[in-house]
Protein backbone atom coordinates (compact mmCIF):
# COMPACT_ATOMS: atom_id res chain seq x y z
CA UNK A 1 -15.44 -43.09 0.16
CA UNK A 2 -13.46 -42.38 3.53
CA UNK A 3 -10.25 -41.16 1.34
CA UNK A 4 -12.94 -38.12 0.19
CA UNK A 5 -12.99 -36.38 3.31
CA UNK A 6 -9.02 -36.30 4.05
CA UNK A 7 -8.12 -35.52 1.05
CA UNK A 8 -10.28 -32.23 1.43
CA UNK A 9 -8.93 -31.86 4.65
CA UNK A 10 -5.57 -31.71 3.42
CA UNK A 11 -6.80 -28.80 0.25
CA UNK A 12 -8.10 -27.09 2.90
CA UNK A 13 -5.08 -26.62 4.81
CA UNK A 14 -2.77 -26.47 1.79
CA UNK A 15 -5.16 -23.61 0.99
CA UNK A 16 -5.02 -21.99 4.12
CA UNK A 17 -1.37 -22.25 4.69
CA UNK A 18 -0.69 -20.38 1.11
CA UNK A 19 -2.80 -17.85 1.86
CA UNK A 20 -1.39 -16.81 5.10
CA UNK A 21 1.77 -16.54 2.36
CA UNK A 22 0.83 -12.99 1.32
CA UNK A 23 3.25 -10.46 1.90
CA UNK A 24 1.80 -7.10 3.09
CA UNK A 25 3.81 -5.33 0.85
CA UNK A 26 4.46 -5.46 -2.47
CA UNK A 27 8.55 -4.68 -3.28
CA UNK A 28 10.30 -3.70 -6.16
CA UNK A 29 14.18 -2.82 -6.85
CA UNK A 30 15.77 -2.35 -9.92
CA UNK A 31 18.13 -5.01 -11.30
CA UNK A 32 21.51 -5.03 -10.74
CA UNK A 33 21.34 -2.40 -7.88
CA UNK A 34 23.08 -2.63 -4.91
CA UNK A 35 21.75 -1.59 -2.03
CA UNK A 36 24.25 -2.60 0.29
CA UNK A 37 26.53 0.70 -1.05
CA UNK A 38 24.16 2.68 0.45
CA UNK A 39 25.18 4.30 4.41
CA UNK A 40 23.49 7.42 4.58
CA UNK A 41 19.84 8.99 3.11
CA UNK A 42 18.17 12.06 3.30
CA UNK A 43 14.50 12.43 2.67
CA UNK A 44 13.21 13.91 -0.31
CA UNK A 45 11.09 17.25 0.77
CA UNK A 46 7.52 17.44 -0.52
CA UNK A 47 4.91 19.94 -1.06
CA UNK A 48 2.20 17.32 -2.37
CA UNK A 49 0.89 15.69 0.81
CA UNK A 50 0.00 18.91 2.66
CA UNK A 51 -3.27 17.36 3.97
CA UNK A 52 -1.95 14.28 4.83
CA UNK A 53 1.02 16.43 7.39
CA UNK A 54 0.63 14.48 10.13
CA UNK A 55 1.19 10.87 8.25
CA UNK A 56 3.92 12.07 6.89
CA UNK A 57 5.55 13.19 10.47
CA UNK A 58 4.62 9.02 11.57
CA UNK A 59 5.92 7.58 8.66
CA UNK A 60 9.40 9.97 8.70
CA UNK A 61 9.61 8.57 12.44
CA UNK A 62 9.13 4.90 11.55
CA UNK A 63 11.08 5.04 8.37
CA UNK A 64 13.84 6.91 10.55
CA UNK A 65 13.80 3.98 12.89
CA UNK A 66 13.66 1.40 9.82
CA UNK A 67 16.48 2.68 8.10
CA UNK A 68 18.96 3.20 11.18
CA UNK A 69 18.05 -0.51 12.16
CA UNK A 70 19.02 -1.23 8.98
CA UNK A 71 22.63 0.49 9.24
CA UNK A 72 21.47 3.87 7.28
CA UNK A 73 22.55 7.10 8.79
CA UNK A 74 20.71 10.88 8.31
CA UNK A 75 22.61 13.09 6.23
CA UNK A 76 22.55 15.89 4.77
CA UNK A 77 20.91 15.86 1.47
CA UNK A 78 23.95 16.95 -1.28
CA UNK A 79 26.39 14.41 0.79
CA UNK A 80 23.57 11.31 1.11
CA UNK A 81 24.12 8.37 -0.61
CA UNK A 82 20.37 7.73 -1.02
CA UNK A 83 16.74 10.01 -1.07
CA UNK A 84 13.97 8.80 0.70
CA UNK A 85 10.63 9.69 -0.70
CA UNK A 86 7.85 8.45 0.95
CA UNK A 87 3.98 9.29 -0.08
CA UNK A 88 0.74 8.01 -0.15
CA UNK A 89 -1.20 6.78 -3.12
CA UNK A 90 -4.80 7.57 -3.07
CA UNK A 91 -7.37 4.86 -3.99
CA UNK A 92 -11.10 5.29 -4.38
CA UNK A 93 -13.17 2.13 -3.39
CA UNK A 94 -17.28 1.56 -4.05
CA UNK A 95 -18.77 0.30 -1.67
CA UNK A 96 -22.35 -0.44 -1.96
CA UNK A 97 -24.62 -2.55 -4.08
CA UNK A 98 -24.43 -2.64 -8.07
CA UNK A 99 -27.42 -4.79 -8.15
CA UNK A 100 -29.99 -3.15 -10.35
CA UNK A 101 -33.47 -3.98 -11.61
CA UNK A 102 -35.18 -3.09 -14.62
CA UNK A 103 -38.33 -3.40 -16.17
CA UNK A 104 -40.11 -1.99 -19.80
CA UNK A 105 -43.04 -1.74 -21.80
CA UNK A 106 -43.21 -1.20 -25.31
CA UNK A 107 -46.17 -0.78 -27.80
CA UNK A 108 -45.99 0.44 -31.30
CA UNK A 109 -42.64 1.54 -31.23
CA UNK A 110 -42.87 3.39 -28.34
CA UNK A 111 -40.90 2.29 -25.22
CA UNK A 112 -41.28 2.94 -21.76
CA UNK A 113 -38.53 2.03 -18.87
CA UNK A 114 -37.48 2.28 -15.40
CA UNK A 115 -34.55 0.69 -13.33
CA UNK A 116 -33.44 1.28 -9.28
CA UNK A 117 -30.68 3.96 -8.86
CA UNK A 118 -27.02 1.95 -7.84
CA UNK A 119 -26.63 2.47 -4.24
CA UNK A 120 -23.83 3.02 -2.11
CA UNK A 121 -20.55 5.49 -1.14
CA UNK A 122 -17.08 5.93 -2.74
CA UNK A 123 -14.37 5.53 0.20
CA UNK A 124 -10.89 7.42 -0.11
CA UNK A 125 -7.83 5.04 0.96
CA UNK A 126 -4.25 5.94 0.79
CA UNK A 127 -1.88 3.38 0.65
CA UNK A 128 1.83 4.08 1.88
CA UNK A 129 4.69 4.30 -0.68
CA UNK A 130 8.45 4.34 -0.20
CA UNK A 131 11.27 4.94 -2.39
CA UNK A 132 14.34 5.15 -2.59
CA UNK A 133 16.48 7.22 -5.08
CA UNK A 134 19.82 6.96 -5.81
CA UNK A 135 21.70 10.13 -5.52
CA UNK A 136 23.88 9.90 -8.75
CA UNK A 137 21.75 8.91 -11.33
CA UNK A 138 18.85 10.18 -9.97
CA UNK A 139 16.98 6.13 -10.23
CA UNK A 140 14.44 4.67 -8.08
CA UNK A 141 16.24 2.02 -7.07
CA UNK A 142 14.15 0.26 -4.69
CA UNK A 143 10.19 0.70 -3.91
CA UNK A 144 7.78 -0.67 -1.37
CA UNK A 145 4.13 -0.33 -1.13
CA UNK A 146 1.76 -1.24 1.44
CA UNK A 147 -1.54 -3.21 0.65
CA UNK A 148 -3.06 -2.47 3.77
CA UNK A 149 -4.97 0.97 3.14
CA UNK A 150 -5.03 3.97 5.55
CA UNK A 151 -8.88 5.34 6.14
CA UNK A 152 -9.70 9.02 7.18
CA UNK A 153 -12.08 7.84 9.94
CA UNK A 154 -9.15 5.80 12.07
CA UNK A 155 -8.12 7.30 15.21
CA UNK A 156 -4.59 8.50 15.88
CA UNK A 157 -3.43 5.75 18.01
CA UNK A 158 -4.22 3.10 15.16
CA UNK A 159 -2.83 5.59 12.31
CA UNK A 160 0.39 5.31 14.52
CA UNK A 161 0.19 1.87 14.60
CA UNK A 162 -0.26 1.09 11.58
CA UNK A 163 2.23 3.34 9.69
CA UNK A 164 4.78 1.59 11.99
CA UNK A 165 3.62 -1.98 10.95
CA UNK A 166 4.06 -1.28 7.18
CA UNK A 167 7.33 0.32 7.38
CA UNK A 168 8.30 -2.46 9.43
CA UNK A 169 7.18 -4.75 7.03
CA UNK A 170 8.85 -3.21 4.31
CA UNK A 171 12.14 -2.97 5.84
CA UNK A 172 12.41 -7.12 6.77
CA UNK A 173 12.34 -7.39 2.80
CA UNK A 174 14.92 -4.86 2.47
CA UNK A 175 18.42 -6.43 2.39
């Protein structure tokens, strides 16, 4: 009866400890690539994240800072060993209550009903993607994406901060 207890004691904390496991990011590379050939990048330029401008300028600065820590120097695009594409992927999340209730009547083959409406709001979250391309063939060759999400209604000081933190993030898994 005492062995109960400890023994939940220790699932607890085997649970715990695994789920403080999670990576933030979620990366991808294709097989048999090797990124240590690669010295110099150049980012890809984009038209498709015009409203998201500012974003873009924080996570070209952090990914700048990333990539030199990482031994990667700026180039110029036709002489870069590797593209740098970074965008954001756009995510729609409910958030409300799907709990419904319903009722009827029928008589005679005749039926009568009502239920409450579903109540809530859809939120827009972007989550940071970053690739890279190879410049020969043209490949993705390695890809990172952030699970935390980006919201419209955070300030600027914790957008900053948390651009930096996932491209951070992603570059400790890149080799």
């Amino acid at each position: 009866m005492q062995g109960l207890p400890i023994q939940a004691l220790w699932v607890l904390a085997a649970t715990l400890l695994l789920s403080a496991c999670v990576s933030p990011v979620v990366i991808d590379s294709q097989s048999g690539a090797d990124l240590q050939q690669y010295r110099t990048y150049a980012f890809v330029l984009q038209d498709e994240d015009k409203p998201r401008e500012l974003d873009d300028q924080r996570t070209q600065a952090a990914l700048k800072k990333a990539l030199a820590a990482k031994g990667l120097t700026a180039a110029a695009a036709a002489q870069a060993d590797v593209q740098v594409k970074h965008f954001f992927k756009r995510e729609q999340r409910f958030d409300g209550s799907t709990l419904q209730f319903g009722f009827g009547f029928t008589r005679n083959n005749i039926g009568l009903g009502a239920s409450t409406p579903t109540e809530g709001e859809i939120t827009e979250e972007y989550k940071l993607v970053v690739q890279l391309i190879d410049q020969q063939s043209k490949d993705v060759v390695w890809q990172a994406t952030s699970r935390d999400e980006l919201h419209d209604d955070m300030s600027t000081e914790r957008r900053s901060a948390h651009i930096e933190k996932a491209v951070e993030d992603m570059f400790k898994r890149y080799p």
